[in-house]
PDBML (XML) file of the C-alpha atoms, coordinates in Angstrom:
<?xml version="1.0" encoding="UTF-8" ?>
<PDBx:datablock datablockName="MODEL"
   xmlns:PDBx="http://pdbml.pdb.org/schema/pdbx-v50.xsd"
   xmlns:xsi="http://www.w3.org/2001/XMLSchema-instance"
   xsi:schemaLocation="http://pdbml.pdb.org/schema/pdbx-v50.xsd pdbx-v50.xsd">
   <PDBx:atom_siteCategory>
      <PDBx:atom_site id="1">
         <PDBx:B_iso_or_equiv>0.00</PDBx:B_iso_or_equiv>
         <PDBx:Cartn_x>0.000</PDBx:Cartn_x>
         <PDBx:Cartn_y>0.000</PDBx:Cartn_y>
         <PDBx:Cartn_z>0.000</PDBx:Cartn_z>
         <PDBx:auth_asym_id>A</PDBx:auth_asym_id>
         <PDBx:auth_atom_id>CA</PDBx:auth_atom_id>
         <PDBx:auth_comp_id>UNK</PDBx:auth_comp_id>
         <PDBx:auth_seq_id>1</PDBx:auth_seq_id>
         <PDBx:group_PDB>ATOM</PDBx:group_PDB>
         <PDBx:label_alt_id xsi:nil="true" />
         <PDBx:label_asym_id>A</PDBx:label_asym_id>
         <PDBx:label_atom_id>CA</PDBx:label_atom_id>
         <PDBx:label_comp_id>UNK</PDBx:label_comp_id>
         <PDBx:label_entity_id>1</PDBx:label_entity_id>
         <PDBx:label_seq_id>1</PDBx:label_seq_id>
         <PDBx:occupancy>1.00</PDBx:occupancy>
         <PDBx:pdbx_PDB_model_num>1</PDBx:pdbx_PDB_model_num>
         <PDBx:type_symbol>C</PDBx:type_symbol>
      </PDBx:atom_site>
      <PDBx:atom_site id="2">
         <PDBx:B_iso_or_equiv>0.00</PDBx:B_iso_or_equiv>
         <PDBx:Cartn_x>1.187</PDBx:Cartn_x>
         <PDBx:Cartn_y>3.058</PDBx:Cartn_y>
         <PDBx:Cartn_z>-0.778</PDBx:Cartn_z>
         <PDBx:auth_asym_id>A</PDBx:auth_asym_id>
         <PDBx:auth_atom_id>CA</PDBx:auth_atom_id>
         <PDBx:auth_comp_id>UNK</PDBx:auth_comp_id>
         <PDBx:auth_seq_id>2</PDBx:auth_seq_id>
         <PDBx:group_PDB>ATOM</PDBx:group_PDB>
         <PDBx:label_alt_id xsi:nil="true" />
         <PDBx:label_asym_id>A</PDBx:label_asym_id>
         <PDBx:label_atom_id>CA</PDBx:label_atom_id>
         <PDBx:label_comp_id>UNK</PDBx:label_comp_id>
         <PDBx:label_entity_id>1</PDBx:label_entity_id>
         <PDBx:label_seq_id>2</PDBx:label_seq_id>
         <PDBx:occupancy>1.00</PDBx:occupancy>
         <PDBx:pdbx_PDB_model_num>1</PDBx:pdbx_PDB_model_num>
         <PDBx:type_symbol>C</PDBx:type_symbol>
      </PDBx:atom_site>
      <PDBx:atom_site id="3">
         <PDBx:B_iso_or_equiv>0.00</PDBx:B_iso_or_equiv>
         <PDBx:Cartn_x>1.242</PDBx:Cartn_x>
         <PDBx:Cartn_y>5.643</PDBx:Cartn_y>
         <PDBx:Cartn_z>2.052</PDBx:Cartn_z>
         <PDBx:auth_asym_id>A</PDBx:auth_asym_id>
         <PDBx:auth_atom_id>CA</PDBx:auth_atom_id>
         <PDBx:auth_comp_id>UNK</PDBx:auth_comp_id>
         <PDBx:auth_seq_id>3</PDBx:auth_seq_id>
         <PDBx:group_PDB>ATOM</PDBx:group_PDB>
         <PDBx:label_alt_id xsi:nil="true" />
         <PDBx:label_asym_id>A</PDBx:label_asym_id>
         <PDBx:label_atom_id>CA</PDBx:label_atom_id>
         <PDBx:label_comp_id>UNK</PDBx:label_comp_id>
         <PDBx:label_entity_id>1</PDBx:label_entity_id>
         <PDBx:label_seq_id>3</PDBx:label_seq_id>
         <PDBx:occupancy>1.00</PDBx:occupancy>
         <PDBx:pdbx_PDB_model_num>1</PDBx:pdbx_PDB_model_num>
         <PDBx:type_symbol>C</PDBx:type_symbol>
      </PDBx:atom_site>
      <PDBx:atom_site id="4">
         <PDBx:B_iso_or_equiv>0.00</PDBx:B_iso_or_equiv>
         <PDBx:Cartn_x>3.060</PDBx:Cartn_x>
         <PDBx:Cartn_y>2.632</PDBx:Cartn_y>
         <PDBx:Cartn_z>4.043</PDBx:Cartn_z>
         <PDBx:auth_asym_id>A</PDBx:auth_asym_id>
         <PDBx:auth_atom_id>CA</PDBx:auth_atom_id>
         <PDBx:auth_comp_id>UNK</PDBx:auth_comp_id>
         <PDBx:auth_seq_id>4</PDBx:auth_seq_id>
         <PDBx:group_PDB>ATOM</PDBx:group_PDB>
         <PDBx:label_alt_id xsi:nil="true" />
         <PDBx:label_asym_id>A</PDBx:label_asym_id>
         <PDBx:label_atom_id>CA</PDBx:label_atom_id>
         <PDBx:label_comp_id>UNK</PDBx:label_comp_id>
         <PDBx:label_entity_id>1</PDBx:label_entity_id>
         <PDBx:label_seq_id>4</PDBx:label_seq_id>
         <PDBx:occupancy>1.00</PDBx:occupancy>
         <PDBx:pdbx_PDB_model_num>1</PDBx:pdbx_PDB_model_num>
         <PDBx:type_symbol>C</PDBx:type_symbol>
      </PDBx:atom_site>
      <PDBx:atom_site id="5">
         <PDBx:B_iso_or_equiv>0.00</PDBx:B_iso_or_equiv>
         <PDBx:Cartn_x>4.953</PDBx:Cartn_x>
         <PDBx:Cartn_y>5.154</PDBx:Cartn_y>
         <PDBx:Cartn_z>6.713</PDBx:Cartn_z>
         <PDBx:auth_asym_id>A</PDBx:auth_asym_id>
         <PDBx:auth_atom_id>CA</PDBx:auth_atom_id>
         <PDBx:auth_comp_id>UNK</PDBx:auth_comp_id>
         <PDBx:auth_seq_id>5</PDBx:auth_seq_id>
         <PDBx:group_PDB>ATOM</PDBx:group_PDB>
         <PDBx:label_alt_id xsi:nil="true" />
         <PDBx:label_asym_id>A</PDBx:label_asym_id>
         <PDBx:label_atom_id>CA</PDBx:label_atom_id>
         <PDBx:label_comp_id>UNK</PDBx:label_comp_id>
         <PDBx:label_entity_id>1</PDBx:label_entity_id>
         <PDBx:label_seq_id>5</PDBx:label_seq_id>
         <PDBx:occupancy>1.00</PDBx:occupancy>
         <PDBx:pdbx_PDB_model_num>1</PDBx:pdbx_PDB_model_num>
         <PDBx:type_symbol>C</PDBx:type_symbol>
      </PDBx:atom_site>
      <PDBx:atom_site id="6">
         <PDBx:B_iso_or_equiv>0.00</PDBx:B_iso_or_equiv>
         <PDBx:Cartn_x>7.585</PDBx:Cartn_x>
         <PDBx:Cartn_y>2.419</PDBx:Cartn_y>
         <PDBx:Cartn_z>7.546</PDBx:Cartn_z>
         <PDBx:auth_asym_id>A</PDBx:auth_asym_id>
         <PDBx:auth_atom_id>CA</PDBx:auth_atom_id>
         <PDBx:auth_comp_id>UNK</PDBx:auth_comp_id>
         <PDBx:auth_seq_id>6</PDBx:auth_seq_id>
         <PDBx:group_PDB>ATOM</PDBx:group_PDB>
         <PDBx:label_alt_id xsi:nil="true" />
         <PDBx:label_asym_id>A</PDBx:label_asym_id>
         <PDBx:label_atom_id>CA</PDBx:label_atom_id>
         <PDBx:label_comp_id>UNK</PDBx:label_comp_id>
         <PDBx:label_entity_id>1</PDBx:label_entity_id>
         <PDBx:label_seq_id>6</PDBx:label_seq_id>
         <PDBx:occupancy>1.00</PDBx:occupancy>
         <PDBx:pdbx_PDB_model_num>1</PDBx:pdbx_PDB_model_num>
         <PDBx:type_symbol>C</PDBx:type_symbol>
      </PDBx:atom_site>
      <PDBx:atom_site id="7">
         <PDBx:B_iso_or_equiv>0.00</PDBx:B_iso_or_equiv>
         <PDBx:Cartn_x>9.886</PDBx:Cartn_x>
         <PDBx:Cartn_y>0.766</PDBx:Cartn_y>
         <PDBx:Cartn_z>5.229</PDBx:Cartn_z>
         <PDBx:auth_asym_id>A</PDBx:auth_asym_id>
         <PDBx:auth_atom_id>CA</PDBx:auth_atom_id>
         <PDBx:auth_comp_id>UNK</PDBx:auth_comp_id>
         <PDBx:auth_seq_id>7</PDBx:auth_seq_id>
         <PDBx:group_PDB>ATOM</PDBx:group_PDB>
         <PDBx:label_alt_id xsi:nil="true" />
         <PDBx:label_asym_id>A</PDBx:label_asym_id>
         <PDBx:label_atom_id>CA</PDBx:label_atom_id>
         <PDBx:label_comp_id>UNK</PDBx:label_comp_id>
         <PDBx:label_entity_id>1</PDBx:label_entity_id>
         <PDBx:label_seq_id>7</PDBx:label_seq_id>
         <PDBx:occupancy>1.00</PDBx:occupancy>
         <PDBx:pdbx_PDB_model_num>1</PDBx:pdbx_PDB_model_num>
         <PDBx:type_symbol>C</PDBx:type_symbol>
      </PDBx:atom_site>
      <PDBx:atom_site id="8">
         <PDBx:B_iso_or_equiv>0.00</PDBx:B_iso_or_equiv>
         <PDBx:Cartn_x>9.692</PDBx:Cartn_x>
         <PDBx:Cartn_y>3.356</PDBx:Cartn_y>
         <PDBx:Cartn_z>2.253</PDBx:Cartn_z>
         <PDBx:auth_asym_id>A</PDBx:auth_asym_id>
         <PDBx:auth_atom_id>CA</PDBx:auth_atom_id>
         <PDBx:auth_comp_id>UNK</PDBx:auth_comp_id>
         <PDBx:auth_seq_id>8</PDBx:auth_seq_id>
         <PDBx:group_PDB>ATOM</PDBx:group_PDB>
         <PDBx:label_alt_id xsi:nil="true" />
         <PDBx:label_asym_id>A</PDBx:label_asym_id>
         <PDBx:label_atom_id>CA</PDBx:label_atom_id>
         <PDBx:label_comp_id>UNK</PDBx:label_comp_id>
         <PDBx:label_entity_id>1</PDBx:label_entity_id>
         <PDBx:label_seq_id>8</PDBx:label_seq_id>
         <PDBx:occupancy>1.00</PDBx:occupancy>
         <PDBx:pdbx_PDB_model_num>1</PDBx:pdbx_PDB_model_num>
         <PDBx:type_symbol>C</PDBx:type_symbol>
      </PDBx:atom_site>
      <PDBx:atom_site id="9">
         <PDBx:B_iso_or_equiv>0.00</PDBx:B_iso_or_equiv>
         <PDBx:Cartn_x>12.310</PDBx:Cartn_x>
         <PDBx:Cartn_y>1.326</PDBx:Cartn_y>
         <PDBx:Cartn_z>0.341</PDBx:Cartn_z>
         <PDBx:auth_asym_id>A</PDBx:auth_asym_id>
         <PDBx:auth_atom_id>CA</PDBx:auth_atom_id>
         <PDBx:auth_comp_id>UNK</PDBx:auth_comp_id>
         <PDBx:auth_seq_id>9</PDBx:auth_seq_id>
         <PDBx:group_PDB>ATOM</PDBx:group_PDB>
         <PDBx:label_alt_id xsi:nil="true" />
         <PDBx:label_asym_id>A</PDBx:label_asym_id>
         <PDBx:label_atom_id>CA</PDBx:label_atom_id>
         <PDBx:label_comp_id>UNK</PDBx:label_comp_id>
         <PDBx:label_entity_id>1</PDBx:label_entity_id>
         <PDBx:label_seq_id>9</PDBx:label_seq_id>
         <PDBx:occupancy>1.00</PDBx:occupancy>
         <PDBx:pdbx_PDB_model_num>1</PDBx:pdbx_PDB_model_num>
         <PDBx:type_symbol>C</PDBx:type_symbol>
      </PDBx:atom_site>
      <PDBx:atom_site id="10">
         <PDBx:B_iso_or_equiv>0.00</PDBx:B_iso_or_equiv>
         <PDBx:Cartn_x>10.643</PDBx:Cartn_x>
         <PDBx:Cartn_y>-1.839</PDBx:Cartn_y>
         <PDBx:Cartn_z>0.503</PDBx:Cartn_z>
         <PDBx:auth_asym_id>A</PDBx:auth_asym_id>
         <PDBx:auth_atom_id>CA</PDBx:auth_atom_id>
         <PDBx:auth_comp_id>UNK</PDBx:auth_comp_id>
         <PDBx:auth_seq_id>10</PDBx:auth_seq_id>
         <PDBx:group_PDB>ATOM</PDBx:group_PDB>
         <PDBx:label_alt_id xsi:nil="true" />
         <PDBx:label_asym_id>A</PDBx:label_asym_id>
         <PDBx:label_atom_id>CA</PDBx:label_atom_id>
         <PDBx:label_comp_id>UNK</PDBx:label_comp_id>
         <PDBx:label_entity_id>1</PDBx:label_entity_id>
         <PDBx:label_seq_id>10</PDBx:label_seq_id>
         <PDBx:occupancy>1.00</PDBx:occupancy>
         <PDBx:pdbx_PDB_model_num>1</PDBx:pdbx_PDB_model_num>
         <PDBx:type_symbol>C</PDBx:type_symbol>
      </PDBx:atom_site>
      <PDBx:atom_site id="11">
         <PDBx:B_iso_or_equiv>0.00</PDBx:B_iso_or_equiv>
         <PDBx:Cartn_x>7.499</PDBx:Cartn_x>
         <PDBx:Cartn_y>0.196</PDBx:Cartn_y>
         <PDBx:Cartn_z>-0.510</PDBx:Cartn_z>
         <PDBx:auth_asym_id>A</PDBx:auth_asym_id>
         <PDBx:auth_atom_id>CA</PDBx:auth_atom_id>
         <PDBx:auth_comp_id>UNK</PDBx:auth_comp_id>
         <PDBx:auth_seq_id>11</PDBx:auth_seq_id>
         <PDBx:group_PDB>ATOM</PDBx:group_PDB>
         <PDBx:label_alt_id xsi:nil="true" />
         <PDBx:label_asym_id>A</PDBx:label_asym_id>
         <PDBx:label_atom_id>CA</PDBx:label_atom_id>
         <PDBx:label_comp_id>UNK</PDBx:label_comp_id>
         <PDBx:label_entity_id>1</PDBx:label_entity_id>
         <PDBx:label_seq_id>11</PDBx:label_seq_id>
         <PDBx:occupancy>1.00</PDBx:occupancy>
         <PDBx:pdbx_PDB_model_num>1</PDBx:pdbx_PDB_model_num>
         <PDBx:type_symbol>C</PDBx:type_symbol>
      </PDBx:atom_site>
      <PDBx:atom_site id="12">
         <PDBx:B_iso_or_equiv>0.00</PDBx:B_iso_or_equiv>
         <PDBx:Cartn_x>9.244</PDBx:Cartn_x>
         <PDBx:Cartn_y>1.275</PDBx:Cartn_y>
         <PDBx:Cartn_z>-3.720</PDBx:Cartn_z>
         <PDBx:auth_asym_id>A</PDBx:auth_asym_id>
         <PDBx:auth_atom_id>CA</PDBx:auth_atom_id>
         <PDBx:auth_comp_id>UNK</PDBx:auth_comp_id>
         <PDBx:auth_seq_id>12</PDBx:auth_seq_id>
         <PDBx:group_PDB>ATOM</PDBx:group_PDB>
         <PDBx:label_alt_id xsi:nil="true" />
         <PDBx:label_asym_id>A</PDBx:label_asym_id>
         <PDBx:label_atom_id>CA</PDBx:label_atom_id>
         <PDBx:label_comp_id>UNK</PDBx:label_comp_id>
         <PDBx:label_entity_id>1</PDBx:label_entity_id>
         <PDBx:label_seq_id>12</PDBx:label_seq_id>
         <PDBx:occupancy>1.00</PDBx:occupancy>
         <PDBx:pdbx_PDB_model_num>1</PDBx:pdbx_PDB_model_num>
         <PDBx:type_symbol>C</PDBx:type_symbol>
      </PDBx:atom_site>
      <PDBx:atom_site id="13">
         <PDBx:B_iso_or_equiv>0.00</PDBx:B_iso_or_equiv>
         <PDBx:Cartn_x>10.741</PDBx:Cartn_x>
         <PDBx:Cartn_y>-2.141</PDBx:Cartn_y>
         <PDBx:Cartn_z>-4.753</PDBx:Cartn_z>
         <PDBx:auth_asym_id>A</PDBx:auth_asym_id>
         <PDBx:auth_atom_id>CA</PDBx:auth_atom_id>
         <PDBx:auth_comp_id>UNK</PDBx:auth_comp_id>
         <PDBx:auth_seq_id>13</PDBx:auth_seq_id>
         <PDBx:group_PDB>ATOM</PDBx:group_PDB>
         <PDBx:label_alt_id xsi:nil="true" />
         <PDBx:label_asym_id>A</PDBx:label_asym_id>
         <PDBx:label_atom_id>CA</PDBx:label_atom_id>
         <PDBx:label_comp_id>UNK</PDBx:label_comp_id>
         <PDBx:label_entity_id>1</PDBx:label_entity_id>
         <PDBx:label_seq_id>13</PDBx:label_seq_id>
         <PDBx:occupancy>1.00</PDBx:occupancy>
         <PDBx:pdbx_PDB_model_num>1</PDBx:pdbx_PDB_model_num>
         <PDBx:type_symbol>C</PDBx:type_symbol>
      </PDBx:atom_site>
      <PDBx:atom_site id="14">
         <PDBx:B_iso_or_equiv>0.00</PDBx:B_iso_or_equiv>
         <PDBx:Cartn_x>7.605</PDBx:Cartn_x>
         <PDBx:Cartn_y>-3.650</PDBx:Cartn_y>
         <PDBx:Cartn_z>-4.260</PDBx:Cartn_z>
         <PDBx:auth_asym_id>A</PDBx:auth_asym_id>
         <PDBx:auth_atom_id>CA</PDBx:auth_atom_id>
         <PDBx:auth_comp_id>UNK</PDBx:auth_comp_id>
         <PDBx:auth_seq_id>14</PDBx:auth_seq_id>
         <PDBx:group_PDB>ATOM</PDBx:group_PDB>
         <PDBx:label_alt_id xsi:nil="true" />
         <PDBx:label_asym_id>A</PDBx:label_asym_id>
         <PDBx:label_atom_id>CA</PDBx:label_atom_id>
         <PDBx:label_comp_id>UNK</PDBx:label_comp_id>
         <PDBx:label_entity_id>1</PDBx:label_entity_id>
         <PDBx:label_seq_id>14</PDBx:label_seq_id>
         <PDBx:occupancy>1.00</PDBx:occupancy>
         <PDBx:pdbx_PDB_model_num>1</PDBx:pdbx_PDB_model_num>
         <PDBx:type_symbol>C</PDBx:type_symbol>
      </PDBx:atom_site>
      <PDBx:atom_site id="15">
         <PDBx:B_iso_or_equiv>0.00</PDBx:B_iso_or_equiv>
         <PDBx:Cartn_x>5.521</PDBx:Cartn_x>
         <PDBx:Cartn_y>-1.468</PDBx:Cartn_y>
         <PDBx:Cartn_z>-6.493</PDBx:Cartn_z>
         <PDBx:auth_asym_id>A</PDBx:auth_asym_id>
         <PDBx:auth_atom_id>CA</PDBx:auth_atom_id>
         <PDBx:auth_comp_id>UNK</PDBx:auth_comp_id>
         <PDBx:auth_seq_id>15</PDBx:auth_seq_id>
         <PDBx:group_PDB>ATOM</PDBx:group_PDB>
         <PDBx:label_alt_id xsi:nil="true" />
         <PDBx:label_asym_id>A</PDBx:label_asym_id>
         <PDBx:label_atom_id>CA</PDBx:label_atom_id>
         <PDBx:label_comp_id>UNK</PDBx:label_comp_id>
         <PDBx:label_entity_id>1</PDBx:label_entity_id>
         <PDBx:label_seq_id>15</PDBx:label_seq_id>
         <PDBx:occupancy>1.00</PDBx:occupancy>
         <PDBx:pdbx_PDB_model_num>1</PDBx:pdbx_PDB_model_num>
         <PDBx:type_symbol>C</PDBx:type_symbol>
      </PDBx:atom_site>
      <PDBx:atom_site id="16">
         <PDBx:B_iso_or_equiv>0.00</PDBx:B_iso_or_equiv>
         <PDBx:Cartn_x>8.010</PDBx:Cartn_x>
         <PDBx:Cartn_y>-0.379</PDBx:Cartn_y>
         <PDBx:Cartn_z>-9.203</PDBx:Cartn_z>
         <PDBx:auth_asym_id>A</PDBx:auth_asym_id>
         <PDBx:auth_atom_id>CA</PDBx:auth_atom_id>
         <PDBx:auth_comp_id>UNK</PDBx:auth_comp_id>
         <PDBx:auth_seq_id>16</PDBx:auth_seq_id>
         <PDBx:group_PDB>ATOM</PDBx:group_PDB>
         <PDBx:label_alt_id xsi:nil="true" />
         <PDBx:label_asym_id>A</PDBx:label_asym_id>
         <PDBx:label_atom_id>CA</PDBx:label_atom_id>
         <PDBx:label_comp_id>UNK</PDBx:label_comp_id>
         <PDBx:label_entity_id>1</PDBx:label_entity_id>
         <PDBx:label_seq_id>16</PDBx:label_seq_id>
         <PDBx:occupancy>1.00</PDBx:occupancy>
         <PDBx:pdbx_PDB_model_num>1</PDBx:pdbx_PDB_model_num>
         <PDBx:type_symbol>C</PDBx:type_symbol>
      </PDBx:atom_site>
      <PDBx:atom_site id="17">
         <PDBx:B_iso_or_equiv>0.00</PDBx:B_iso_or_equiv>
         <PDBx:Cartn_x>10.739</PDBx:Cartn_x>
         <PDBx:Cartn_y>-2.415</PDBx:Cartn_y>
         <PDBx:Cartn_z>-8.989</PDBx:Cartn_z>
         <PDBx:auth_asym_id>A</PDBx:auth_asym_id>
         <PDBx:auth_atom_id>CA</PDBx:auth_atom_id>
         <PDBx:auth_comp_id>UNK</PDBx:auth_comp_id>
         <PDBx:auth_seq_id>17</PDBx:auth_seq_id>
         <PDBx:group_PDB>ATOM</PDBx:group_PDB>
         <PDBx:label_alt_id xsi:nil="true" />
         <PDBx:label_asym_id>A</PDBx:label_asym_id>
         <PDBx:label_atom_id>CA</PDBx:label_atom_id>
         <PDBx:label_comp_id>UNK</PDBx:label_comp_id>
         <PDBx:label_entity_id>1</PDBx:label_entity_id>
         <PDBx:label_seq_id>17</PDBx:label_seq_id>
         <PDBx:occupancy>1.00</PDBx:occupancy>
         <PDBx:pdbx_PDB_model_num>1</PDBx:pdbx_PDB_model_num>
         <PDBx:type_symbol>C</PDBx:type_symbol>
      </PDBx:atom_site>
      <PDBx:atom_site id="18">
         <PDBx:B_iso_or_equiv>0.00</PDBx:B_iso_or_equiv>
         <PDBx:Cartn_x>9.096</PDBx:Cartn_x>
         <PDBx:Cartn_y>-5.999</PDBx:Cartn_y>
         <PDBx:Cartn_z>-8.717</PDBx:Cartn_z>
         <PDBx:auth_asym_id>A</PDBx:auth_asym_id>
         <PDBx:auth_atom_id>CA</PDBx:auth_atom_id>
         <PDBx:auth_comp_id>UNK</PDBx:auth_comp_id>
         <PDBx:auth_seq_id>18</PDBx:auth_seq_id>
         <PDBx:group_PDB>ATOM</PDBx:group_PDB>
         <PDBx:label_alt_id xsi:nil="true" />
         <PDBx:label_asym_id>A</PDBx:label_asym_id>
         <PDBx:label_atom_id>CA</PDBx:label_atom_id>
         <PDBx:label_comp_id>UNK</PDBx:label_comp_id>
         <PDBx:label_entity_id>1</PDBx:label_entity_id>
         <PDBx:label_seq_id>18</PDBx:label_seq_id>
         <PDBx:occupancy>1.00</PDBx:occupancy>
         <PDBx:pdbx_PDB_model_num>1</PDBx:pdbx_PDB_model_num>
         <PDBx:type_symbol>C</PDBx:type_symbol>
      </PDBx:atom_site>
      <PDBx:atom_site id="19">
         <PDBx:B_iso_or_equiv>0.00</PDBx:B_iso_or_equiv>
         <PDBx:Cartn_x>6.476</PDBx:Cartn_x>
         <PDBx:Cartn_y>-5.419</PDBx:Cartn_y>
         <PDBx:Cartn_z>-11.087</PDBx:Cartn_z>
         <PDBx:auth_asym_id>A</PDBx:auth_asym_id>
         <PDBx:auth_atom_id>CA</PDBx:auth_atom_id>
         <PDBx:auth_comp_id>UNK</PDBx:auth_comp_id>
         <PDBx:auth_seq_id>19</PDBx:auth_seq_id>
         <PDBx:group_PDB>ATOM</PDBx:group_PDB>
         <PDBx:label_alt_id xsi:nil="true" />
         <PDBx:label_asym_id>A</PDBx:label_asym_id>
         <PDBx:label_atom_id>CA</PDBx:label_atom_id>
         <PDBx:label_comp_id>UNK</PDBx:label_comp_id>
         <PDBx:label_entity_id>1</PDBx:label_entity_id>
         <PDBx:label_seq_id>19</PDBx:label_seq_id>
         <PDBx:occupancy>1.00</PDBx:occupancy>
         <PDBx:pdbx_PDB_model_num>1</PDBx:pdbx_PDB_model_num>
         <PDBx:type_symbol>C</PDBx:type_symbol>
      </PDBx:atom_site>
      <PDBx:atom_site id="20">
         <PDBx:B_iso_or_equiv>0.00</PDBx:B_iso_or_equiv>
         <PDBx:Cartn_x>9.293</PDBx:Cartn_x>
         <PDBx:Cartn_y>-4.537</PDBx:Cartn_y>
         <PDBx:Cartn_z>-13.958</PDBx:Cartn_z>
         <PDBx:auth_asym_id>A</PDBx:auth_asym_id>
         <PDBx:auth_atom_id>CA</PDBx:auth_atom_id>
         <PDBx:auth_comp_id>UNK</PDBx:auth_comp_id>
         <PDBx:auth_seq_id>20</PDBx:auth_seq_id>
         <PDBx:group_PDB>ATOM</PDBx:group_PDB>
         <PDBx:label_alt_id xsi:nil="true" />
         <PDBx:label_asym_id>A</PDBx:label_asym_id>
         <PDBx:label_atom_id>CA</PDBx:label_atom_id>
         <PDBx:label_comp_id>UNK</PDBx:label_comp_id>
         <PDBx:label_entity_id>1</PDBx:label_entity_id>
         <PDBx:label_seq_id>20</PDBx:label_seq_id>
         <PDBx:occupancy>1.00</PDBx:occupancy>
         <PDBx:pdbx_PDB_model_num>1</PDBx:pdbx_PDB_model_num>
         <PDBx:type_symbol>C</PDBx:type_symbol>
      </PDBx:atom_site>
      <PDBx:atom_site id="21">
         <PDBx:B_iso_or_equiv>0.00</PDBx:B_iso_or_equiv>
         <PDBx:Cartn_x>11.022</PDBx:Cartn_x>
         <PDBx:Cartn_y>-7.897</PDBx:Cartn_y>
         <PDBx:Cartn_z>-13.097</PDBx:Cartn_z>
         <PDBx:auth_asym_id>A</PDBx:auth_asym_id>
         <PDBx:auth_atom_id>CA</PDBx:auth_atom_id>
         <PDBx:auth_comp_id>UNK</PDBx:auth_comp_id>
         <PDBx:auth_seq_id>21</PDBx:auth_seq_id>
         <PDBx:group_PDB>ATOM</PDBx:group_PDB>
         <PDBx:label_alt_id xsi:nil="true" />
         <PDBx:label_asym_id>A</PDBx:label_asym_id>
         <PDBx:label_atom_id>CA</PDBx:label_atom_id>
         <PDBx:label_comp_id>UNK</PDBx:label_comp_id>
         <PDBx:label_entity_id>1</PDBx:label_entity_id>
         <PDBx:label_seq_id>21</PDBx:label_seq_id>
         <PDBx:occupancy>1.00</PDBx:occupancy>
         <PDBx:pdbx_PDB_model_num>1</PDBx:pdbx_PDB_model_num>
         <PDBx:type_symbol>C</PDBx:type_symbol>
      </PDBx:atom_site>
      <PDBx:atom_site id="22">
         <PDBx:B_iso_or_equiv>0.00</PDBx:B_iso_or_equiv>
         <PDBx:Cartn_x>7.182</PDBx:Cartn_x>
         <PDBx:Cartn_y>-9.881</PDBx:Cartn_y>
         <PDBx:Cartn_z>-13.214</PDBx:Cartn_z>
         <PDBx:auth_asym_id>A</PDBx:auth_asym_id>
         <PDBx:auth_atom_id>CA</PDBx:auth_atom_id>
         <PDBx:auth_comp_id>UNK</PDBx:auth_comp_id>
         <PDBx:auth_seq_id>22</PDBx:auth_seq_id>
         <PDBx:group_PDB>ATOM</PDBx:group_PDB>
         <PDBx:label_alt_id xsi:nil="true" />
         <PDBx:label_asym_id>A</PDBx:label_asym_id>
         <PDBx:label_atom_id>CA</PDBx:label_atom_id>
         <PDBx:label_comp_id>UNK</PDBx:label_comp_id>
         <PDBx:label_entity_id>1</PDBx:label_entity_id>
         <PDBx:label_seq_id>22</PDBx:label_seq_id>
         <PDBx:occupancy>1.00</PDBx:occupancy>
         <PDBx:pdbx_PDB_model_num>1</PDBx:pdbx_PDB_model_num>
         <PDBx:type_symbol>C</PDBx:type_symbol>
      </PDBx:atom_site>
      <PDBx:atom_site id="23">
         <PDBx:B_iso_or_equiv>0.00</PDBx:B_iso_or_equiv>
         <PDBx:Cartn_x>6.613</PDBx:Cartn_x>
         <PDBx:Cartn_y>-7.932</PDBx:Cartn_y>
         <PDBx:Cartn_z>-16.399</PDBx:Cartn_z>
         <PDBx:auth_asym_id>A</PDBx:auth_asym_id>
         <PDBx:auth_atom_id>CA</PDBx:auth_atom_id>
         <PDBx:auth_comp_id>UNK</PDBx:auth_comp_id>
         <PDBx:auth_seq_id>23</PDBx:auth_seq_id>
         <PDBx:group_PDB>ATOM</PDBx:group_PDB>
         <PDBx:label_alt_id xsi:nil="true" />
         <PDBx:label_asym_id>A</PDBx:label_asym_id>
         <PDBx:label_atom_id>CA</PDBx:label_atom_id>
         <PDBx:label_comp_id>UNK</PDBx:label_comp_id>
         <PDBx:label_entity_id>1</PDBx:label_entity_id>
         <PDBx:label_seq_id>23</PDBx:label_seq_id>
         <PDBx:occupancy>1.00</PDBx:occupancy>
         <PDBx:pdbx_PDB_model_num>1</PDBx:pdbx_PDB_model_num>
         <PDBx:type_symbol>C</PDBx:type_symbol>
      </PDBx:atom_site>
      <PDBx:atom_site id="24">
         <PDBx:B_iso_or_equiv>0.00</PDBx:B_iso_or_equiv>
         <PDBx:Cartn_x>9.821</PDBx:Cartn_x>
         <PDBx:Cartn_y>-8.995</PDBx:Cartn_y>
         <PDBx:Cartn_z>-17.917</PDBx:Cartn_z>
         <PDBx:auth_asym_id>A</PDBx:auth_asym_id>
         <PDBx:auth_atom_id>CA</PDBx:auth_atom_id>
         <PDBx:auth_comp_id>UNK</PDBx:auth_comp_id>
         <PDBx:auth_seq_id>24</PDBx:auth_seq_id>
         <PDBx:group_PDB>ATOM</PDBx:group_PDB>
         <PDBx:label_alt_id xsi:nil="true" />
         <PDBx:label_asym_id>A</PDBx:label_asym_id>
         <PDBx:label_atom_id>CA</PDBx:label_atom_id>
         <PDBx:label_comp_id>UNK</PDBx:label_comp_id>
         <PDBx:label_entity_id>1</PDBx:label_entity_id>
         <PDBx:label_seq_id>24</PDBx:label_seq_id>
         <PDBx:occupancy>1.00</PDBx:occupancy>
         <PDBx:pdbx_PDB_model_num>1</PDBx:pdbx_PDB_model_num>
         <PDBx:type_symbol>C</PDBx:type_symbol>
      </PDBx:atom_site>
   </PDBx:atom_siteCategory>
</PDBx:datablock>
């Protein structure tokens, strides 16, 4: 969820970095 106030990086991979990789 975005908003998460803990963990910002995990946040980020999670919802742009992980979805390029599931893509691909």
């Amino acid at each position: 969820k975005f908003g998460s106030t803990e963990n910002e990086d995990l946040t980020w991979a999670l919802n742009t970095y992980m979805p390029g990789r599931v893509a691909e």
